[in-house]
Protein backbone atom coordinates (compact mmCIF):
# COMPACT_ATOMS: atom_id res chain seq x y z
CA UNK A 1 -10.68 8.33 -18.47
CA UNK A 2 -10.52 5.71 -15.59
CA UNK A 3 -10.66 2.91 -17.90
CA UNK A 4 -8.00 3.75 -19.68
CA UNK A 5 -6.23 4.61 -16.91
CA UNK A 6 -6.88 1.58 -14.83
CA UNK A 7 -5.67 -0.61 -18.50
CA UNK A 8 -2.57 0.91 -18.37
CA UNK A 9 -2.29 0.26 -14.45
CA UNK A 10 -3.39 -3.39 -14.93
CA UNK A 11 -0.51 -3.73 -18.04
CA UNK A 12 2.43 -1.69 -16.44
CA UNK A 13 1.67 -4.40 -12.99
CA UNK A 14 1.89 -7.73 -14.78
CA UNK A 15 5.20 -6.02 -16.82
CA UNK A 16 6.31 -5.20 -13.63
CA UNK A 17 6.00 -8.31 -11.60
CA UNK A 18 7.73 -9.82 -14.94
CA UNK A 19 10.87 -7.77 -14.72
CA UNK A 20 10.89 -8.57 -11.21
CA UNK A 21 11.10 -11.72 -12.10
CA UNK A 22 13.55 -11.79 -14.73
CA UNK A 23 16.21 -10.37 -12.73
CA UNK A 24 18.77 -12.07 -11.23
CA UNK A 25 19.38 -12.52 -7.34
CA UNK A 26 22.62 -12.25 -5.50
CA UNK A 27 23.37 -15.04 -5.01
CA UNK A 28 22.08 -16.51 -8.54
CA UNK A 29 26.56 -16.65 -8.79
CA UNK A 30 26.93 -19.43 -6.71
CA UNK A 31 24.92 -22.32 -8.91
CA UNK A 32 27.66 -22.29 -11.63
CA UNK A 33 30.32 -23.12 -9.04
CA UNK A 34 29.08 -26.44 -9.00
CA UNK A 35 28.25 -27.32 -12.48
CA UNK A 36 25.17 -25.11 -13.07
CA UNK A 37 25.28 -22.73 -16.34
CA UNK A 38 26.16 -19.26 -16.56
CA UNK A 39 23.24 -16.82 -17.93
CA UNK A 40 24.65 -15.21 -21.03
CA UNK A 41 21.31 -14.52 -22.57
CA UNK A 42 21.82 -10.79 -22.45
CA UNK A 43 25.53 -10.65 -23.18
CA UNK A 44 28.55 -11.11 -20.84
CA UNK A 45 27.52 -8.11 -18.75
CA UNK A 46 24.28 -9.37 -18.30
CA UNK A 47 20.82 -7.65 -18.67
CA UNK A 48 21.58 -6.03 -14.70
CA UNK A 49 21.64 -2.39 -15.90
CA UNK A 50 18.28 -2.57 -19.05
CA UNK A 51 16.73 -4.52 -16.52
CA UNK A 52 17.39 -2.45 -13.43
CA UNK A 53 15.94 1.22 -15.82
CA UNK A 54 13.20 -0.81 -17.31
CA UNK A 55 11.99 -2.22 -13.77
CA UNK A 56 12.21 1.40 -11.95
CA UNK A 57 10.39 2.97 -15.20
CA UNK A 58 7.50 0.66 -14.48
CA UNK A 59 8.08 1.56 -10.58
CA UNK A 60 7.42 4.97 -11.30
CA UNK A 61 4.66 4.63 -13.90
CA UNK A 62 2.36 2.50 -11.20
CA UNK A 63 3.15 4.74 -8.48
CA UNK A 64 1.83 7.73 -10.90
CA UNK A 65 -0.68 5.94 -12.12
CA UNK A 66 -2.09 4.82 -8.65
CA UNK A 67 -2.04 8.39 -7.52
CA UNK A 68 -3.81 9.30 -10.40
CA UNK A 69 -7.08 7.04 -9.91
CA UNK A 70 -6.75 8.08 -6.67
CA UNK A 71 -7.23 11.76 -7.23
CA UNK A 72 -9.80 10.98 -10.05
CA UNK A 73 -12.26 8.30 -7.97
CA UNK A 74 -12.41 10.87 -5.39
CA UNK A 75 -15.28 12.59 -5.47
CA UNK A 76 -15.26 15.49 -3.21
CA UNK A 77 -18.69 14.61 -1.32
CA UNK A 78 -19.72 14.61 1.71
CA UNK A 79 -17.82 13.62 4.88
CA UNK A 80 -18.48 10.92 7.50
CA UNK A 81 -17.72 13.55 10.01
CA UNK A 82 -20.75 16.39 8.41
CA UNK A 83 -23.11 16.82 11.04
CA UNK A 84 -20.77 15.32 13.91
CA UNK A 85 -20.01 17.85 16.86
CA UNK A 86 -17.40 17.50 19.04
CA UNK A 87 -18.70 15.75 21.99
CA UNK A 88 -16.42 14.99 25.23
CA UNK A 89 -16.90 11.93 27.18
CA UNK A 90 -19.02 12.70 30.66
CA UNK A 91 -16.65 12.68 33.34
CA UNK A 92 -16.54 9.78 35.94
CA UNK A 93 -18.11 11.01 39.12
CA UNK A 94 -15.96 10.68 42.38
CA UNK A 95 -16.82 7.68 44.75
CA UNK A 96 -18.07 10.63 47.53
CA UNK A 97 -20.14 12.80 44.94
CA UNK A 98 -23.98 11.93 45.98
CA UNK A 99 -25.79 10.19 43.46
CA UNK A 100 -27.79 12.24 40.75
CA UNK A 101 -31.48 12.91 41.19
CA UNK A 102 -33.39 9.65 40.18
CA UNK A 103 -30.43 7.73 40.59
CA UNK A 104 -30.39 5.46 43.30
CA UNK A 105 -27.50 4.09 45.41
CA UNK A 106 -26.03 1.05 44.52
CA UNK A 107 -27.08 -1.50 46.84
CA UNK A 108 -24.27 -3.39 49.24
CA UNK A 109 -24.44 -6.79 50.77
């Protein structure tokens, strides 16, 4: 089940990245004002609108597929934390506390 799911991941990325890249940017206008060609490939409306569904389709197929190896390579085991109580730091003992048995004082110079 993960292989198959992890082709279709792998297939519905590279489609995605290429519909990405066949899109046209904003300011992709301004190269025929001075001489460059207009892209009529996809008709005089342009491909803007097939493009723009086909691109969020594969959006939302990698986002589902993601989430679904997600939820299938977890395994449900054991946790870092089993076994772990909750332990406080020691608290920092006042400059005026004495010191604790078999402790000795810090010598000063």
């Amino acid at each position: 089940m993960n292989t198959i799911i992890i082709i279709i991941h792998v297939i519905v990325c590279v489609a995605l990245i290429f519909f990405v890249l066949l899109q046209k940017g904003k300011g992709a206008e301004i190269g025929a004002v001075f001489g460059g060609t207009s892209q009529t490939v996809f008709g005089s409306s342009g491909a803007a609108p097939f493009l723009a569904k086909v691109t969020a389709a594969a959006a939302i197929i990698f986002m589902l597929t993601s989430l679904g190896l997600t939820f299938l390579s977890h395994k449900g085991g054991p946790s870092v934390m089993t076994g772990v109580e909750g332990q406080s730091a020691p608290a920092a003992p006042s400059p005026a506390s004495p010191p604790a048995q078999g402790q000795s004082e810090p010598q000063q110079k």
